[in-house]
Every structure is written in C-alpha cells, then in structure tokens.
Protein backbone atom coordinates (compact mmCIF):
# COMPACT_ATOMS: atom_id res chain seq x y z
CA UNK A 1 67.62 78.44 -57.62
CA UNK A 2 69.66 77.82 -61.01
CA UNK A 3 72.16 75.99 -59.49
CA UNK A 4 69.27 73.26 -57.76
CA UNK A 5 67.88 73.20 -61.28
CA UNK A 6 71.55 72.09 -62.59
CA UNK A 7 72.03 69.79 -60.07
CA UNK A 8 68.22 68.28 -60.72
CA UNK A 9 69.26 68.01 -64.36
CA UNK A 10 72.72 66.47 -63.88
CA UNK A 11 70.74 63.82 -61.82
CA UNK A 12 68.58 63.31 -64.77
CA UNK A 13 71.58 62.58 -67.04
CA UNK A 14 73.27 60.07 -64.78
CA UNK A 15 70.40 58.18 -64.22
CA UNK A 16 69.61 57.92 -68.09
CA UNK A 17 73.02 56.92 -68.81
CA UNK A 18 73.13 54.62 -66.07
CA UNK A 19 70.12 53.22 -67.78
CA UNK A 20 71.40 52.98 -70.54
CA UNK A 21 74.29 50.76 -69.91
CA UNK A 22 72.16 48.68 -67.89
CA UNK A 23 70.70 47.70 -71.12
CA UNK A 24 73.61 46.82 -72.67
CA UNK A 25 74.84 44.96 -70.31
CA UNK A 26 71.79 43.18 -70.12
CA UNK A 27 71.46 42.79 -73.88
CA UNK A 28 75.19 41.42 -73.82
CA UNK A 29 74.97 39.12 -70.47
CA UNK A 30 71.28 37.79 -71.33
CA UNK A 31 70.50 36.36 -74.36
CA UNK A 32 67.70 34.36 -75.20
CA UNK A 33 67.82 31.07 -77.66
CA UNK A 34 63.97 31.39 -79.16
CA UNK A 35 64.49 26.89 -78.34
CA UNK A 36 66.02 27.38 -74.38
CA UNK A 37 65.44 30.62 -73.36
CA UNK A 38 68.20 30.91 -70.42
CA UNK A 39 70.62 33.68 -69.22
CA UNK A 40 74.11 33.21 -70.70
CA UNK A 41 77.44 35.21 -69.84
CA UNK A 42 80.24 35.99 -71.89
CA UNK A 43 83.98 35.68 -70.65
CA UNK A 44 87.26 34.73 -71.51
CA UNK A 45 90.79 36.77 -72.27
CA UNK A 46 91.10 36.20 -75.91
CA UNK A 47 90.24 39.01 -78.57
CA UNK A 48 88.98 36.74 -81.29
CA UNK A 49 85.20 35.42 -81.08
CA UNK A 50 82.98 33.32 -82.78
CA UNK A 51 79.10 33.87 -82.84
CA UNK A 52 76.77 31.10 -82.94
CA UNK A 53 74.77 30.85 -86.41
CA UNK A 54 70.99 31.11 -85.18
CA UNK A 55 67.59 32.17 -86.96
CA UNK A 56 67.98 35.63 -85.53
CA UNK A 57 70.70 37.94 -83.78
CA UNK A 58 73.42 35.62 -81.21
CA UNK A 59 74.80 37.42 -78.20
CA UNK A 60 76.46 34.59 -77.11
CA UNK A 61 79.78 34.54 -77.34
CA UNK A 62 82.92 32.04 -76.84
CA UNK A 63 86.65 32.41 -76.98
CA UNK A 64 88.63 30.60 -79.63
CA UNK A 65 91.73 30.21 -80.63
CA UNK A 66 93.27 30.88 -84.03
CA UNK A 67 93.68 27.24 -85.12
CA UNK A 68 91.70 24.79 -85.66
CA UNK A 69 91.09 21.10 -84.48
CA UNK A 70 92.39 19.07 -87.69
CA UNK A 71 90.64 15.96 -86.73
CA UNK A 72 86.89 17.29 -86.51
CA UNK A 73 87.61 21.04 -88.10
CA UNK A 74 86.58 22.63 -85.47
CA UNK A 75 87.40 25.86 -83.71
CA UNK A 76 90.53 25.30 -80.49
CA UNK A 77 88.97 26.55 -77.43
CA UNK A 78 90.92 26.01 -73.92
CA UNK A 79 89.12 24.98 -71.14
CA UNK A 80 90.55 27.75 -69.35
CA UNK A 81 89.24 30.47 -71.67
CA UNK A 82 85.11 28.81 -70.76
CA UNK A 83 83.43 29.44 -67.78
CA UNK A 84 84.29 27.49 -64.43
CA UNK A 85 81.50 25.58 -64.58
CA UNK A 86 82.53 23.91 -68.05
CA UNK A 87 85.80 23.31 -66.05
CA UNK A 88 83.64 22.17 -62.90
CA UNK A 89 81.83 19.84 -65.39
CA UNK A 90 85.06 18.27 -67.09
CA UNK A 91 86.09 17.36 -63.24
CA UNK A 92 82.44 15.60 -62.92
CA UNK A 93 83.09 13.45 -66.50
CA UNK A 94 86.66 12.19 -65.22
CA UNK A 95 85.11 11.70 -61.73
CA UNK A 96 82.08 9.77 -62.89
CA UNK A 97 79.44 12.42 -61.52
CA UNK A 98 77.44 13.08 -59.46
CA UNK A 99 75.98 15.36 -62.26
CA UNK A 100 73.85 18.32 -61.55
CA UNK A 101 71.21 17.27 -63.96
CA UNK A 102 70.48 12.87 -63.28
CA UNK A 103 67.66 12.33 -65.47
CA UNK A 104 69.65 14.16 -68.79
CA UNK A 105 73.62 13.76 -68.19
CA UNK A 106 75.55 11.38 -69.59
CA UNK A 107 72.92 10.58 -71.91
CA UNK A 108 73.20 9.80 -75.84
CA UNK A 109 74.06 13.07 -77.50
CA UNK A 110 72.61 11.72 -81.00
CA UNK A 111 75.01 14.52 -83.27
CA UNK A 112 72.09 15.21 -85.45
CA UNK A 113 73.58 18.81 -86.26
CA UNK A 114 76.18 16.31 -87.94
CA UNK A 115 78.69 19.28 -86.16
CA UNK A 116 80.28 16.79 -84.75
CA UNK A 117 82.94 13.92 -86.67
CA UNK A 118 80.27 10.94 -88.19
CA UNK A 119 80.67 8.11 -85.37
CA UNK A 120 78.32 5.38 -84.35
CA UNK A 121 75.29 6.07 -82.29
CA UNK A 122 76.23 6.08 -78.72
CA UNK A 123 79.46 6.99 -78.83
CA UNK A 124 78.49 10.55 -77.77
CA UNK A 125 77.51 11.88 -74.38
CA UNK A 126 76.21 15.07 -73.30
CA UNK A 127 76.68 17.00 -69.93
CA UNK A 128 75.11 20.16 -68.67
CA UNK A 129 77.09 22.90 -67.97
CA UNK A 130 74.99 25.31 -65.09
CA UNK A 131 74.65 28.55 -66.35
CA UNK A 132 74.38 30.84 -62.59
CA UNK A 133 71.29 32.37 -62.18
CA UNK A 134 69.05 30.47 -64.97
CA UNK A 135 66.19 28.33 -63.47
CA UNK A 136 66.68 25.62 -66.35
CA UNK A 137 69.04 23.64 -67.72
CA UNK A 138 70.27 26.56 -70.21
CA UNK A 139 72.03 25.93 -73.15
CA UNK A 140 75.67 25.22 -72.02
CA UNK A 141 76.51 21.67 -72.54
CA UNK A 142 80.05 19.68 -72.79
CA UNK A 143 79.65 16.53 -75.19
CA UNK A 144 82.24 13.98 -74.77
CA UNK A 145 83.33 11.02 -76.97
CA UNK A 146 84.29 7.39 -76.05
CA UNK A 147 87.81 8.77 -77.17
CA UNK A 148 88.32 10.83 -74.63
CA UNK A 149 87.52 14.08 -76.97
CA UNK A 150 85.09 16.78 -75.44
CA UNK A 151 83.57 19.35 -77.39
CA UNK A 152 82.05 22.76 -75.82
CA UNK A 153 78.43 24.07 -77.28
CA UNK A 154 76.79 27.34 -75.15
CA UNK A 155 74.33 27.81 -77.83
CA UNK A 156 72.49 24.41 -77.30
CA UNK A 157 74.20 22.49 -79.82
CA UNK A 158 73.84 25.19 -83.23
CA UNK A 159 77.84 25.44 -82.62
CA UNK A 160 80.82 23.36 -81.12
CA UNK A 161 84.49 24.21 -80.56
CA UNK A 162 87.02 21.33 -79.42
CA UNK A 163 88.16 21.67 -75.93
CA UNK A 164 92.28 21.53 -76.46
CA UNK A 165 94.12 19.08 -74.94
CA UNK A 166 91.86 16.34 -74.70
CA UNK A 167 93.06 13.09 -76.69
C-alpha cells in the first residue's frame, strides 16, 4: 500500500513539473504584441540577444551580431541566424513574388518609427515573413530598400537589425 501511494505521488510531481515547463515554453515560444497579437518563435546559434523595446515585457527575441551596420547604426544580423521563412522571403524579393500576403507585400513601408536611415517616401518596401502556426499576418516582416538593403523587424516594426551582406 505505501509503495502505490509513492508511486501515485511521484506521478503527481512529474505531471506538475511537466506543467510547468509547458509554461515556459509557452511563455518563451508565444508572445503576444498588445498591436498583432501572433505566435512568435525564438531561434538562432548566437549567445548575444537583443529584446524589442515595447510598452510592456518582449519575449521576442533575435540573434545579432556584435557589430553594427555603420551606414544605418543598426544591429548585424545574418540571414542565416533568422528563421527560414525570412530566408524563404528574401528568395521571394529577388524572385519578384509570388508573395504569401498580395494585398500587403511589396507595399510602401512609410519608416515612420524613423528606425530606419531618412530616405524619400517610397523607397521602402515591406514583406511578410509567415510566422508557422499564427492565423494572421504576425509581426515578422523583411523591409527592403531600392538599394538593395533589407532590414529584419519580428516585433512589427518597434525594432530593426540589418540583414548582412546585402549592398
């Protein structure tokens, strides 16, 4: 009889720490932008991350490098470090589409977050990015400008980091 009630209570344990990092991992994998509510995952291989400035706690995360782009300021990302569908999306831009989202890609990207170097209007354009498992655009977007430059946002345009090795 004690040893059921050990095994009944060892069940009990797992299942609350199996709870328990289900939360985190949800809290971590799943954040929600109070603008765009959408899932968003983390990823990438490098140790140093940059948080997106918001009105309340980020979870959203992207891998940068250590130096900086000198023309806009910006953090370095490589495209290699994003998810493969900002990689997927950079294939679309060079190809000329077909885009997932018609009615929104390619379209002005205005830079009113002035994040972004001053240019003329137009001279941005913005792409979605699919974020798996969200039933909206999300927040993920690639901007690119008529110099060939692409910048990365995944927190809806509150932060940018220049995709390295573009011109």
């Amino acid at each position: 009889m004690a040893a059921a009630a050990t095994t009944g209570r060892q069940r009990y344990r797992l299942l609350v720490l199996l709870a328990a990092a289900a939360i985190l991992l949800a809290w971590f994998f799943v954040p929600v932008d109070q603008d765009d509510p959408q899932p968003s995952g983390g990823g990438g291989t490098t140790s140093d991350w940059t948080s997106a400035p918001s009105d309340g706690p980020s979870r959203t995360r992207t891998p940068v490098r250590q130096d900086t782009d000198p023309a806009s300021g910006l953090p370095l990302v490589d495209l290699a470090d994003l998810p493969p569908e900002a990689a997927e999306t950079v294939d679309l831009i060079d190809a000329g589409g077909p885009f997932p989202e018609p009615d929104h890609d390619g379209g002005t990207f205005h830079n009113r977050e002035a994040l972004l170097p001053d240019r003329p209007s137009g001279y941005y354009r913005e792409y979605t990015v699919p974020t798996p498992g969200s039933d909206d655009r999300g927040a993920r977007r690639i901007v690119a400008g008529e110099g060939g430059e692409l910048y990365w946002t995944d927190d809806h345009y509150s932060s940018f980091s220049r995709i390295a090795g573009e011109p």
